[in-house]
PDB file of N, CA and C in Angstrom:
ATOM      1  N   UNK A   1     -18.795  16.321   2.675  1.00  0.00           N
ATOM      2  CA  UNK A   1     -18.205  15.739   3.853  1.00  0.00           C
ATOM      3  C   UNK A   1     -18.858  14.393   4.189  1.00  0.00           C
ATOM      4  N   UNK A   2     -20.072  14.321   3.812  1.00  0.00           N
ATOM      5  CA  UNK A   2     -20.757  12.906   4.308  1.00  0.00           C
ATOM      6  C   UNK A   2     -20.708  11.828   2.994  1.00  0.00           C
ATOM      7  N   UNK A   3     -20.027  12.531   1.969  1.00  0.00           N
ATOM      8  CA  UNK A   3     -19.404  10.982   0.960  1.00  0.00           C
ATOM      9  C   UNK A   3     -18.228  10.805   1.839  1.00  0.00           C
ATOM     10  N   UNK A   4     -17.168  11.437   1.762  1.00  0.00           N
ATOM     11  CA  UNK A   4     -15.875  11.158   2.466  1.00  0.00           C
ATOM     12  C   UNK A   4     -16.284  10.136   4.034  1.00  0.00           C
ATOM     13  N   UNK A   5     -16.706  10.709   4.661  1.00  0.00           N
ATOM     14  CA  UNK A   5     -17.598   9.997   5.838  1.00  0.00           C
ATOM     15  C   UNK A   5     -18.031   9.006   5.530  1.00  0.00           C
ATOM     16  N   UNK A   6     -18.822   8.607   4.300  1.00  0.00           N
ATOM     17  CA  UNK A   6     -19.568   7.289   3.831  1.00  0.00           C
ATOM     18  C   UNK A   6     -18.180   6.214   3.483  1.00  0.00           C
ATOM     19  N   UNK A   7     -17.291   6.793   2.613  1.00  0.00           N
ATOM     20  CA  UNK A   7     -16.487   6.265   1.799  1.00  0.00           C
ATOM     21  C   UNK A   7     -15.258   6.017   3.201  1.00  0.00           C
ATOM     22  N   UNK A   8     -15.210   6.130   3.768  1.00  0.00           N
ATOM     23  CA  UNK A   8     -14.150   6.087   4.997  1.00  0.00           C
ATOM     24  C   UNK A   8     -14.907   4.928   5.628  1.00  0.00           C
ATOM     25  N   UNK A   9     -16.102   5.041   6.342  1.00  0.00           N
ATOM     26  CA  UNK A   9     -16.981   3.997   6.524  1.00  0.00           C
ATOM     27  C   UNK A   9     -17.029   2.499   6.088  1.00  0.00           C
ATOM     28  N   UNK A  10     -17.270   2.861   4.356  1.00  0.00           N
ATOM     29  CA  UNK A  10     -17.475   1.503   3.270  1.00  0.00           C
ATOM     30  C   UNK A  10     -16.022   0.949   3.254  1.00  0.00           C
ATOM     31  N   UNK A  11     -15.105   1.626   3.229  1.00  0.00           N
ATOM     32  CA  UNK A  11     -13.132   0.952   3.219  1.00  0.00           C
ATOM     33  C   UNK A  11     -12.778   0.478   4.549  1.00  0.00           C
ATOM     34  N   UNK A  12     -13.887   1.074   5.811  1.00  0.00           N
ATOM     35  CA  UNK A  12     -13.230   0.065   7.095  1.00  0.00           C
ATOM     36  C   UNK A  12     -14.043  -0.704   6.950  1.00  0.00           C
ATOM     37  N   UNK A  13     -15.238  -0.851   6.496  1.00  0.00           N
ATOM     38  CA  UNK A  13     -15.806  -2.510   6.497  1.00  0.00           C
ATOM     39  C   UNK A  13     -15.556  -3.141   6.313  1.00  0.00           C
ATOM     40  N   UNK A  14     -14.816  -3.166   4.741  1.00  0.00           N
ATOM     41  CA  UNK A  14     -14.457  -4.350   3.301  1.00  0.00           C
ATOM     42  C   UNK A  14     -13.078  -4.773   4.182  1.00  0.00           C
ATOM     43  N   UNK A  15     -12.006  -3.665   5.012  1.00  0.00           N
ATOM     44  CA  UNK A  15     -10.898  -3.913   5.765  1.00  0.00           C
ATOM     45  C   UNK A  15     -11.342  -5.207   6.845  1.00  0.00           C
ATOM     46  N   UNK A  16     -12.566  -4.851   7.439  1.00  0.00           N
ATOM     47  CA  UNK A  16     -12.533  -5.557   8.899  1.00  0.00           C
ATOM     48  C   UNK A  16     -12.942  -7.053   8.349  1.00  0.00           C
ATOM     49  N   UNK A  17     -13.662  -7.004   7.386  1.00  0.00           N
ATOM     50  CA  UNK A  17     -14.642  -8.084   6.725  1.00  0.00           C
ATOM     51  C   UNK A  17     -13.550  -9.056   5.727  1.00  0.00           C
ATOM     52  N   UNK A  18     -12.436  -8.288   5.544  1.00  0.00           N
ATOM     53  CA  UNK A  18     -11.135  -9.391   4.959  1.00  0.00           C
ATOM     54  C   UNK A  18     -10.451  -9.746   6.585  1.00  0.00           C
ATOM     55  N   UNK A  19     -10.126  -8.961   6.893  1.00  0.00           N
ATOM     56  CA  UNK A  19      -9.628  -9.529   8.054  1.00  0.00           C
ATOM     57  C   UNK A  19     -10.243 -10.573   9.218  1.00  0.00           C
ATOM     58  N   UNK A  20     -11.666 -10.465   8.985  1.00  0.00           N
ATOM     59  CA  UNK A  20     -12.657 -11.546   9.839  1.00  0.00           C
ATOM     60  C   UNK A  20     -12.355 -12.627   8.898  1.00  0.00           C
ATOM     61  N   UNK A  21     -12.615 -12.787   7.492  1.00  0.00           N
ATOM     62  CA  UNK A  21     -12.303 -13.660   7.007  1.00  0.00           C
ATOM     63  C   UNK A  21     -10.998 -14.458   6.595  1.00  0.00           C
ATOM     64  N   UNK A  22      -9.651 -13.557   7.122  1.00  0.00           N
ATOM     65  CA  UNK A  22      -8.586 -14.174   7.183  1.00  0.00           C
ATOM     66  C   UNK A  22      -8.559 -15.223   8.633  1.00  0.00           C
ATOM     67  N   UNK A  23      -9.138 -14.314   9.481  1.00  0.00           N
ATOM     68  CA  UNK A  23      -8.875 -15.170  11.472  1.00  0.00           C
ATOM     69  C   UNK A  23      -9.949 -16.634  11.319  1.00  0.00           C
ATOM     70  N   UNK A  24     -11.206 -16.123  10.518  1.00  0.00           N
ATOM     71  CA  UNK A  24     -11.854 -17.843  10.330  1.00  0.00           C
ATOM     72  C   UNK A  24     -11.052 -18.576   9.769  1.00  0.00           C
ATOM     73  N   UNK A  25     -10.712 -18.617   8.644  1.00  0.00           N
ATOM     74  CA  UNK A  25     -10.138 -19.336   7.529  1.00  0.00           C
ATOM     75  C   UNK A  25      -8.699 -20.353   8.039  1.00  0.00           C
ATOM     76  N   UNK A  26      -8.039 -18.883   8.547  1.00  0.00           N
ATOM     77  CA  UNK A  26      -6.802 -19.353   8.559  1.00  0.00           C
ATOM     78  C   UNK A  26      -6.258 -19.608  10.436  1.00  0.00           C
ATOM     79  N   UNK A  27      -6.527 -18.723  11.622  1.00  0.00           N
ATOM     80  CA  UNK A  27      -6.480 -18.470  12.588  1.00  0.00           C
ATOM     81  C   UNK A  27      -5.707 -17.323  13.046  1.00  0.00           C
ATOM     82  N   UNK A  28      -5.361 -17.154  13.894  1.00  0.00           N
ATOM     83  CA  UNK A  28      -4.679 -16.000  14.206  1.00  0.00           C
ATOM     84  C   UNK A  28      -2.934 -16.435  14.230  1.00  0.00           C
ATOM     85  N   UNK A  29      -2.783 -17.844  14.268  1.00  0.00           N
ATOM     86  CA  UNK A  29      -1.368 -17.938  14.304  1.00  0.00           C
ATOM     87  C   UNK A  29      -0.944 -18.186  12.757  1.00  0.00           C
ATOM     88  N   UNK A  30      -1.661 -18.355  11.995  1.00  0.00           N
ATOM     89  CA  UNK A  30      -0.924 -17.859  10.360  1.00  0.00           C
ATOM     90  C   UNK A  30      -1.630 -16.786   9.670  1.00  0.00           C
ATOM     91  N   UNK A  31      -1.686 -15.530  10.561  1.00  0.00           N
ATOM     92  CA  UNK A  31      -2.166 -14.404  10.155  1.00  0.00           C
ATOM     93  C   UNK A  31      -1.829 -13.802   8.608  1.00  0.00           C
ATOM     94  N   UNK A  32      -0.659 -13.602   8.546  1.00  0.00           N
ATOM     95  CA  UNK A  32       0.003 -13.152   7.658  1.00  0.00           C
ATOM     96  C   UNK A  32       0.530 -14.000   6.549  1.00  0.00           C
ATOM     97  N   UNK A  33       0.449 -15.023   6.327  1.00  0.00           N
ATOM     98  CA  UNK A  33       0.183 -16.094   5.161  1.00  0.00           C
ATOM     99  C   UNK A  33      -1.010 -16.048   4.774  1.00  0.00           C
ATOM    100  N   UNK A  34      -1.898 -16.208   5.465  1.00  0.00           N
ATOM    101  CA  UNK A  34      -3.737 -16.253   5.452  1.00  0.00           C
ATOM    102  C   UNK A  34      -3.826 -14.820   4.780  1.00  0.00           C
ATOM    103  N   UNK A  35      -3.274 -13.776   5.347  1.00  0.00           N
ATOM    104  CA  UNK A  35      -3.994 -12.978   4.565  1.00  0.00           C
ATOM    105  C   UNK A  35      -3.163 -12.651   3.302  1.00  0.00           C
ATOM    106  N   UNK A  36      -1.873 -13.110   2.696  1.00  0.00           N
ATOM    107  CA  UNK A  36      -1.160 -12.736   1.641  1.00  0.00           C
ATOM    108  C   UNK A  36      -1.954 -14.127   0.490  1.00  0.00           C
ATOM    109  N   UNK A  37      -2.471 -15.285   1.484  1.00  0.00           N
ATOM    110  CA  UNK A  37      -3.231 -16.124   0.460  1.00  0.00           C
ATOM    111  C   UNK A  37      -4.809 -15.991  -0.366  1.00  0.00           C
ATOM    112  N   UNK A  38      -5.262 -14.941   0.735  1.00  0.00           N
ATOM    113  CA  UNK A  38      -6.511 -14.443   0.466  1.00  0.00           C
ATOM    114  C   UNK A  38      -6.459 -13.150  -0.332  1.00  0.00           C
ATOM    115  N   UNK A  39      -5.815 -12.313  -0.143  1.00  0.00           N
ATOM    116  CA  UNK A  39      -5.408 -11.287  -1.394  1.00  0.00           C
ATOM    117  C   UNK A  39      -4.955 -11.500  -2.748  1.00  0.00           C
ATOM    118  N   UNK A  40      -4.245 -13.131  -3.007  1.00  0.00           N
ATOM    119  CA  UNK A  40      -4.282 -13.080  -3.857  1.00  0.00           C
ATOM    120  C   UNK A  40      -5.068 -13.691  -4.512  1.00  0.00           C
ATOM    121  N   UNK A  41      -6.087 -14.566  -4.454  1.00  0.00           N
ATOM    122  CA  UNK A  41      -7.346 -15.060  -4.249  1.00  0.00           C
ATOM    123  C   UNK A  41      -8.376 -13.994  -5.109  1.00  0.00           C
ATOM    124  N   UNK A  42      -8.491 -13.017  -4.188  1.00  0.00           N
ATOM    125  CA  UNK A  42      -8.928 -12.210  -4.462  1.00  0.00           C
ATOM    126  C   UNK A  42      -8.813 -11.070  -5.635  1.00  0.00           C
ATOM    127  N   UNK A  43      -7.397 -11.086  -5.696  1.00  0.00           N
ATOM    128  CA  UNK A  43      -6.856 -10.638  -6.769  1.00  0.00           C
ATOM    129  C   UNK A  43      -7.081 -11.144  -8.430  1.00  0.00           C
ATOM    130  N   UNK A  44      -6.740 -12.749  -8.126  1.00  0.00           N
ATOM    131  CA  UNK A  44      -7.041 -13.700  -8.985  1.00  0.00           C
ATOM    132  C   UNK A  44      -8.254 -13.452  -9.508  1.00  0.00           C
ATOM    133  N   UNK A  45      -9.136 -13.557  -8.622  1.00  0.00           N
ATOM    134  CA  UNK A  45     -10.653 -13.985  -8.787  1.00  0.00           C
ATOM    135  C   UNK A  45     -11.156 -12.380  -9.661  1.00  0.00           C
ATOM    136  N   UNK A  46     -10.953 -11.039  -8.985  1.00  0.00           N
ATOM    137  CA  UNK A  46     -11.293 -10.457 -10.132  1.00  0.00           C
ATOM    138  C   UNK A  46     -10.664  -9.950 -11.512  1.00  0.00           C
ATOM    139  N   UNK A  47      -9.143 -10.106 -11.605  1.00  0.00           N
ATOM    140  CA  UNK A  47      -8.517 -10.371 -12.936  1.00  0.00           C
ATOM    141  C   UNK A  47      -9.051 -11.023 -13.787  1.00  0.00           C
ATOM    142  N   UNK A  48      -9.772 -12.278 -13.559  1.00  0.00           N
ATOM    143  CA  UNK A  48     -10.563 -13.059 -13.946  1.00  0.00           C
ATOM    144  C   UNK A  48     -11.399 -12.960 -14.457  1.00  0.00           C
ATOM    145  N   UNK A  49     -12.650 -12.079 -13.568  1.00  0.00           N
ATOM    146  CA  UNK A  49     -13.986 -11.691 -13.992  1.00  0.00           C
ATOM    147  C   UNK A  49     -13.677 -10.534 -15.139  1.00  0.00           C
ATOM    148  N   UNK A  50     -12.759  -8.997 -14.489  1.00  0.00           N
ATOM    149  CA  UNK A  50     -12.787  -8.117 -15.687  1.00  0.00           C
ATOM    150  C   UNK A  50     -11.957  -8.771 -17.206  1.00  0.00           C
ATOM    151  N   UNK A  51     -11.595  -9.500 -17.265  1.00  0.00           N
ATOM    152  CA  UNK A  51     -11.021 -10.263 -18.483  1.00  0.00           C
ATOM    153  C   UNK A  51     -12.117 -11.073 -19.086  1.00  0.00           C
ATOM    154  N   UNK A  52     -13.262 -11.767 -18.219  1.00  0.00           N
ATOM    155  CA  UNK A  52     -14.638 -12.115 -19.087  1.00  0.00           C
ATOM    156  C   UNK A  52     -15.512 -11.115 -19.454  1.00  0.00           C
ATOM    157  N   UNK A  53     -15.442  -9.930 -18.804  1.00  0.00           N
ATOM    158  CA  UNK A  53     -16.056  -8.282 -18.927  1.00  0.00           C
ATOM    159  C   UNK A  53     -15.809  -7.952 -20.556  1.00  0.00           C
ATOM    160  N   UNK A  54     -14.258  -7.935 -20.548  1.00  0.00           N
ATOM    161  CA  UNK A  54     -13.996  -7.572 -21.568  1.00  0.00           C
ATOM    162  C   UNK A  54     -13.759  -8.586 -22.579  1.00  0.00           C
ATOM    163  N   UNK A  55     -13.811  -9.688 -22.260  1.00  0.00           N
ATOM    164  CA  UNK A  55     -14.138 -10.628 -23.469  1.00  0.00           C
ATOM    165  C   UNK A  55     -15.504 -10.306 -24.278  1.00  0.00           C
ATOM    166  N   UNK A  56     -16.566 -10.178 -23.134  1.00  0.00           N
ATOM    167  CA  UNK A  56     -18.206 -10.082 -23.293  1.00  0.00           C
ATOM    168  C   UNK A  56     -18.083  -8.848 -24.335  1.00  0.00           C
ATOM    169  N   UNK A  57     -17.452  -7.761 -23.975  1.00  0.00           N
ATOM    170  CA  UNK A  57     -17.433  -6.122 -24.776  1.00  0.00           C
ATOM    171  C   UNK A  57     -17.493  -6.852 -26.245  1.00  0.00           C
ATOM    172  N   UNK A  58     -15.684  -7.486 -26.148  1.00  0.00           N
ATOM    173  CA  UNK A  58     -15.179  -7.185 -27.622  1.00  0.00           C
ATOM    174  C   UNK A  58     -16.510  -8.442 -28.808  1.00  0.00           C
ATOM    175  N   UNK A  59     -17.240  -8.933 -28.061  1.00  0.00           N
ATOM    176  CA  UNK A  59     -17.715  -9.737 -28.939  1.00  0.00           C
ATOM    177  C   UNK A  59     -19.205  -9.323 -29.206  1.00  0.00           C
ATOM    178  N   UNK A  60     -19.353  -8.104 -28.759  1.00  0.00           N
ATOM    179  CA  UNK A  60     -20.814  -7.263 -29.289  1.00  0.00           C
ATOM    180  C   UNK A  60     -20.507  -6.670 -30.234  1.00  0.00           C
TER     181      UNK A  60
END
């Protein structure tokens, strides 16, 4: 019960902590652009990294 508790915890942070960083970034009146621009950002950014992950694998 206290992973579920932990893990419920750690997913409203990373939630509140994109969303703080959508209202700096962008403001509250392009909420919803700001945050469809930052998801994909984000998205981008680790597609990115696990594709150098697995570049790094295949060349050991």
């Amino acid at each position: 019960m206290a992973l579920l508790r932990g893990l419920f915890w750690f997913g409203l942070f990373l939630v509140l902590t994109f969303c703080f960083v959508v209202l700096f970034e962008y403001g509250p009146r392009d909420f919803a652009k700001g945050a469809q621009k930052e998801y994909a950002r984000i998205k981008s950014f680790l597609v990115k990294r696990t594709e150098e992950i697995r570049q790094d694998k295949k060349d050991r």
